[in-house]
Protein backbone atom coordinates (compact mmCIF):
# COMPACT_ATOMS: atom_id res chain seq x y z
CA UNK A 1 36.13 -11.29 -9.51
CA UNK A 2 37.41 -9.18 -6.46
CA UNK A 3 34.72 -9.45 -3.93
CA UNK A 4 33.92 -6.12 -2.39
CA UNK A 5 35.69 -4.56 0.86
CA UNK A 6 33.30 -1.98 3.08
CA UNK A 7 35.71 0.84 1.66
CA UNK A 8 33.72 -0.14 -1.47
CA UNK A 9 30.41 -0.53 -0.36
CA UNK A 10 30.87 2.94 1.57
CA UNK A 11 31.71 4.04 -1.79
CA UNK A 12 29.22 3.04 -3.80
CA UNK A 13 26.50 3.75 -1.40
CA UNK A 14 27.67 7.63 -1.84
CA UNK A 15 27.35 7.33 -5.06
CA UNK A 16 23.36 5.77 -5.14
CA UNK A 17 22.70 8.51 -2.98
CA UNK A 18 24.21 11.05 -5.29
CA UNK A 19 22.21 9.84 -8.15
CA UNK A 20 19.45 9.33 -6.07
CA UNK A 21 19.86 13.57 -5.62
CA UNK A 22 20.20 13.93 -9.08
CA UNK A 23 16.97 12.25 -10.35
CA UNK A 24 14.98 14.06 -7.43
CA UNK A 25 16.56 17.24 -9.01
CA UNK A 26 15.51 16.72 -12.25
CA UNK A 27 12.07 15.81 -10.95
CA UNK A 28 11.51 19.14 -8.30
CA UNK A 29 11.41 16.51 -5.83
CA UNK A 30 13.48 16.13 -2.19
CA UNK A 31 15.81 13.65 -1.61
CA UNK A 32 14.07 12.99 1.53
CA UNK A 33 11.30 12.18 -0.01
CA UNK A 34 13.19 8.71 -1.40
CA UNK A 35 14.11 5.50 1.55
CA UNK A 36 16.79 3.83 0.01
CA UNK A 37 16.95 0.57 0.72
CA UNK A 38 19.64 -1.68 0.25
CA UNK A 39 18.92 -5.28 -0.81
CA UNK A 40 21.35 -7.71 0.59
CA UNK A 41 20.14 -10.60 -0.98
CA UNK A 42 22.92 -13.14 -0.93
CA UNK A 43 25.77 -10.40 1.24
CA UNK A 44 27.95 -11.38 3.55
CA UNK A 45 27.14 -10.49 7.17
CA UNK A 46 30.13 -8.07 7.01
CA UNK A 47 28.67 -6.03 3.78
CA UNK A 48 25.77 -5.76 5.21
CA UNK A 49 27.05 -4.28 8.27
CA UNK A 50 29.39 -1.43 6.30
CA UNK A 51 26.10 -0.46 4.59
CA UNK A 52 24.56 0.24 7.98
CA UNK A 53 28.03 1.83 8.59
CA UNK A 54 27.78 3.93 5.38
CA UNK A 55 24.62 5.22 6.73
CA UNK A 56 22.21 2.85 4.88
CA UNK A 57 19.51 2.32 8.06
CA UNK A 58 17.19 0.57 5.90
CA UNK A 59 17.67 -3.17 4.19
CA UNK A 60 15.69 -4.92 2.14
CA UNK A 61 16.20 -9.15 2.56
CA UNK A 62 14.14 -11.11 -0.39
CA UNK A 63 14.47 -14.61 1.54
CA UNK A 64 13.37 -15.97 5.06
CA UNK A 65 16.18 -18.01 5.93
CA UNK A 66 18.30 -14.75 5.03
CA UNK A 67 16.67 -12.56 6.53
CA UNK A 68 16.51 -13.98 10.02
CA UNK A 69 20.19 -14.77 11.16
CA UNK A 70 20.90 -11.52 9.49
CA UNK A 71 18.47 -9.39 11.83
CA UNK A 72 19.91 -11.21 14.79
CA UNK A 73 22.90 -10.39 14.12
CA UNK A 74 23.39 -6.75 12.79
CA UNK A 75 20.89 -6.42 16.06
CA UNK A 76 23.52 -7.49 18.72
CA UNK A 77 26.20 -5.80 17.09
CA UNK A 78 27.29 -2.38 19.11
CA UNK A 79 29.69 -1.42 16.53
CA UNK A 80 27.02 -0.17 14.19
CA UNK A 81 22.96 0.53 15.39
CA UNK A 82 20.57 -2.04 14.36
CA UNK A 83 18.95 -1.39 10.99
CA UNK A 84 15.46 -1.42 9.69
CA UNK A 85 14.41 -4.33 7.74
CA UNK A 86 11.68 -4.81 4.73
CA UNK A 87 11.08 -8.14 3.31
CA UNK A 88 11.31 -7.23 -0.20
CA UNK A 89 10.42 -10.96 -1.59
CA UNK A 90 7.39 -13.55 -1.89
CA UNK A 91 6.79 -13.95 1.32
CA UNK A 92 5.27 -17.34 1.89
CA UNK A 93 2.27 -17.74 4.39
CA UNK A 94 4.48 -20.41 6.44
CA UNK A 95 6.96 -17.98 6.99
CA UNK A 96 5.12 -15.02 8.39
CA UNK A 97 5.24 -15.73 12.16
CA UNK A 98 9.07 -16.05 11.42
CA UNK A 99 9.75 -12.72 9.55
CA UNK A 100 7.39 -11.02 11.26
CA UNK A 101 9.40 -10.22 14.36
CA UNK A 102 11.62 -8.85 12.51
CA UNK A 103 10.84 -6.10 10.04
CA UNK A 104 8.91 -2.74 9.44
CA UNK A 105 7.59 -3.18 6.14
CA UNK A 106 6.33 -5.97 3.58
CA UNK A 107 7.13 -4.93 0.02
CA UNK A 108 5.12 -8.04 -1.62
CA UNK A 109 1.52 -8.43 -0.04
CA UNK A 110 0.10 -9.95 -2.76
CA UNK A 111 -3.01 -12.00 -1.50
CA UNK A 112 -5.97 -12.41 0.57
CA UNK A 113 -4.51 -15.43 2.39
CA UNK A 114 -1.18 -13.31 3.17
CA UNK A 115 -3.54 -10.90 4.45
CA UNK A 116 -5.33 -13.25 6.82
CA UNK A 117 -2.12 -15.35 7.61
CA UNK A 118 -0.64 -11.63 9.12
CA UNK A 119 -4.15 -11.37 10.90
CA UNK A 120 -3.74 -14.37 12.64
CA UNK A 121 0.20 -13.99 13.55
CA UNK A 122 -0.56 -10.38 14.85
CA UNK A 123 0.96 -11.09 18.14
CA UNK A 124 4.49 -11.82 16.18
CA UNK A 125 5.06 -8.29 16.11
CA UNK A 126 5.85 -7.85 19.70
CA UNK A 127 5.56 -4.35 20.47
CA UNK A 128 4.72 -2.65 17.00
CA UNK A 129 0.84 -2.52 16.65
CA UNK A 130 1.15 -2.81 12.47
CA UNK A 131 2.78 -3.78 9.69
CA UNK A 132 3.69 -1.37 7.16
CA UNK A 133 2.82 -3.02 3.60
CA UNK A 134 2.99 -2.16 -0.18
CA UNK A 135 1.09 -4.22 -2.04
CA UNK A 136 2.40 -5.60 -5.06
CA UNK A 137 0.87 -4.96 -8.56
CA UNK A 138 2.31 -7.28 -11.40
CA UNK A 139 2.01 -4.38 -13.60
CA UNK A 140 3.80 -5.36 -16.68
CA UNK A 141 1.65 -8.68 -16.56
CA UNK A 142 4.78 -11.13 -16.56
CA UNK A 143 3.81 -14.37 -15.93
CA UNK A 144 7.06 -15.14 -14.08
CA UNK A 145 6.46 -12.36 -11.78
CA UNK A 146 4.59 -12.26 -8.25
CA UNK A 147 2.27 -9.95 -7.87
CA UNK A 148 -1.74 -9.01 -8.30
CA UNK A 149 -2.96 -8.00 -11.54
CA UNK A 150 -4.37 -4.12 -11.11
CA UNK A 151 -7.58 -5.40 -11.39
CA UNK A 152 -7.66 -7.66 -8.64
CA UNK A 153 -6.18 -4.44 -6.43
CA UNK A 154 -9.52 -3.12 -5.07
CA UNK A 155 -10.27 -6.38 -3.30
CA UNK A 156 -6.88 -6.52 -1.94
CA UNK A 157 -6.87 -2.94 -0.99
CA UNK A 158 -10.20 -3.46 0.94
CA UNK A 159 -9.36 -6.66 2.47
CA UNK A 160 -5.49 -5.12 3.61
CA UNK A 161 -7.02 -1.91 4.59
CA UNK A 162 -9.87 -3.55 6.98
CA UNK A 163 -6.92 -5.58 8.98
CA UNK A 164 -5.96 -3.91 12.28
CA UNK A 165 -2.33 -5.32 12.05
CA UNK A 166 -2.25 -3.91 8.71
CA UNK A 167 -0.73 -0.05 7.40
CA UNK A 168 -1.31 0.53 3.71
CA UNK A 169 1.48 3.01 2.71
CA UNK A 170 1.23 1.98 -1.09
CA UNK A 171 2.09 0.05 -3.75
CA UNK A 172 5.43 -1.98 -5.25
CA UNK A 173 6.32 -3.42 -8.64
CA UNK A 174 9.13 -4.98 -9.98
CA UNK A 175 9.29 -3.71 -13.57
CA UNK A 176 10.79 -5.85 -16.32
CA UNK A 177 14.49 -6.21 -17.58
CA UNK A 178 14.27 -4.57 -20.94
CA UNK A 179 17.90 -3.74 -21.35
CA UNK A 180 16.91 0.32 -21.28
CA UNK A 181 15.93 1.88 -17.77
CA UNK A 182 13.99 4.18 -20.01
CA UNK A 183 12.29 1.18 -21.39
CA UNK A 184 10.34 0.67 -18.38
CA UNK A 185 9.23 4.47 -17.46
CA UNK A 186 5.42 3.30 -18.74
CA UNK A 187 5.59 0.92 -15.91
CA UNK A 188 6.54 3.03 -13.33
CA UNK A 189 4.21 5.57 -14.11
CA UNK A 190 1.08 2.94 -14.75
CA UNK A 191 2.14 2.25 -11.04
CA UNK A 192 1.61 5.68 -9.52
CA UNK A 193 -1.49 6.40 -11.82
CA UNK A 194 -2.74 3.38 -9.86
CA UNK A 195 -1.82 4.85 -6.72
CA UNK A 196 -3.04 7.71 -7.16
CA UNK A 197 -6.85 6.59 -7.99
CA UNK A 198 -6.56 4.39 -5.09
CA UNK A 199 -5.82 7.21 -2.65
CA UNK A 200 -2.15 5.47 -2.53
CA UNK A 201 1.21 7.96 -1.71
CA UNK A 202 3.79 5.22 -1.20
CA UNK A 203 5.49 3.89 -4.16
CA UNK A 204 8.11 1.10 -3.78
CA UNK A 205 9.97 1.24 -7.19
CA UNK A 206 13.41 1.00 -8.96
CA UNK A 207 16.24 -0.76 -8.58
CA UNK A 208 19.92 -0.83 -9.16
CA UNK A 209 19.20 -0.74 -13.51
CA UNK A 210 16.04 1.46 -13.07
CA UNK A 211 16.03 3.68 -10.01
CA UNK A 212 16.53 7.03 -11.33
CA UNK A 213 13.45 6.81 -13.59
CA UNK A 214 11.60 5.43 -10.91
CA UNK A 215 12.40 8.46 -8.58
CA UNK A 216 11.22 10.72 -11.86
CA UNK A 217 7.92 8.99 -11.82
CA UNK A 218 7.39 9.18 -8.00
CA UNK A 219 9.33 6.25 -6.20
CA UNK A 220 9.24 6.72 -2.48
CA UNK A 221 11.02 3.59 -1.73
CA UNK A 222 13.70 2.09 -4.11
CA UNK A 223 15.36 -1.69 -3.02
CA UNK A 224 19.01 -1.23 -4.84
CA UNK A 225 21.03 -4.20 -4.46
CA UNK A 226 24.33 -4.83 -6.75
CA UNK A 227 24.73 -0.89 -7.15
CA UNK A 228 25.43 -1.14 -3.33
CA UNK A 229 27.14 -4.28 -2.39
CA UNK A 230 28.53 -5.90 -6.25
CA UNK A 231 27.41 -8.96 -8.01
CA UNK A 232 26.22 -11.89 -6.03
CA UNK A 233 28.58 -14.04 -4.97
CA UNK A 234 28.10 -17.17 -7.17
């Protein structure tokens, strides 16, 4: 397999945003409505500075030890400006003063102890004075998955909400692979139902098999890796 050149990632990040247009069309939505951001779980340094290039200013990193010599380097680099970062994966509670530093959003608060472990590492984020978080509602129920179940969401809401450190802008999922992006509409929809009786407007939904149905059913943010940047390397 021909690994991909930034003439291809350039390429294919026109075309996510064109369907990305599409799907708000058919939903009376506007494209600025939708942060696309692109998950470079597993790039190359070099991809993941022609997305920036290609205009992508947000990127989503799933892993710590990713993430960090990524955002030190795509911040140092004056060829391109330094993007926005989201943690997109588990985070785990002994990584927080680590990631911390370096990104505007958490895609996967998922428990009281993540809560109080960003409480407690508050001074981590230098100069921002909070943390914008999603918090992330298993909502298919897969016991492989991260995630709360949607009962156990008021709790977490009231516990995430009463943190200083902490910005509630909504709620993420990570539906199931059921071959169909239709398939998985219910879940996307059982999301923003949720969000909706919980006073919620972010929705962090969709990616590269599903994201045009999530944008139907409300996505505000959708993490869309191999669309973007190709397979994984192996």
């Amino acid at each position: 397999m021909t690994a991909p050149t930034a003439v291809d990632v350039a390429t294919n990040v026109a075309a996510v945003r064109a369907r990305i247009a599409e799907a708000c069309a058919r939903a009376g939505r506007d494209p600025s409505e939708v942060t696309l951001v692109a998950a470079s779980k597993g790039q190359s340094a070099a991809l993941v500075r022609a997305a920036v290039e290609a205009g992508c200013a947000d990127l989503g990193e799933n892993r710590a030890q990713e993430l960090l010599p990524k955002a030190l380097e795509a911040g140092t680099d004056p060829r391109s400006p330094a993007p926005r970062w989201h943690f997109i994966g588990h985070l785990q509670r002994n990584k927080v003063r680590e990631v911390l530093p370096h990104i505007v959003a958490l895609h996967s608060l998922d428990s009281l102890d993540l809560v109080r472990e960003i409480e407690r590492r508050a001074g981590a984020l230098g100069a921002a004075t909070t943390l914008s978080c999603y918090l992330e509602v298993n909502v298919a129920g897969e016991a492989q998955k991260q995630g709360i179940t949607p009962h156990a969401l008021p709790e977490l809401l009231r516990a995430a909400r009463a943190c200083d450190v902490i910005e509630v802008r909504g709620l993420m999922t990570v539906a199931p692979h059921l071959g169909a992006p239709e398939a998985v509409r219910p879940v996307f929809r059982a999301l923003r139902e949720l969000a909706q009786a919980h006073g919620l407007a972010g929705l962090s939904m969709g990616m590269t098999e599903d994201y045009s149905v999530a944008i139907e059913e409300g996505a505000t943010v959708v993490r869309v890796g191999r669309a973007i940047f190709g397979a994984r390397p192996a």
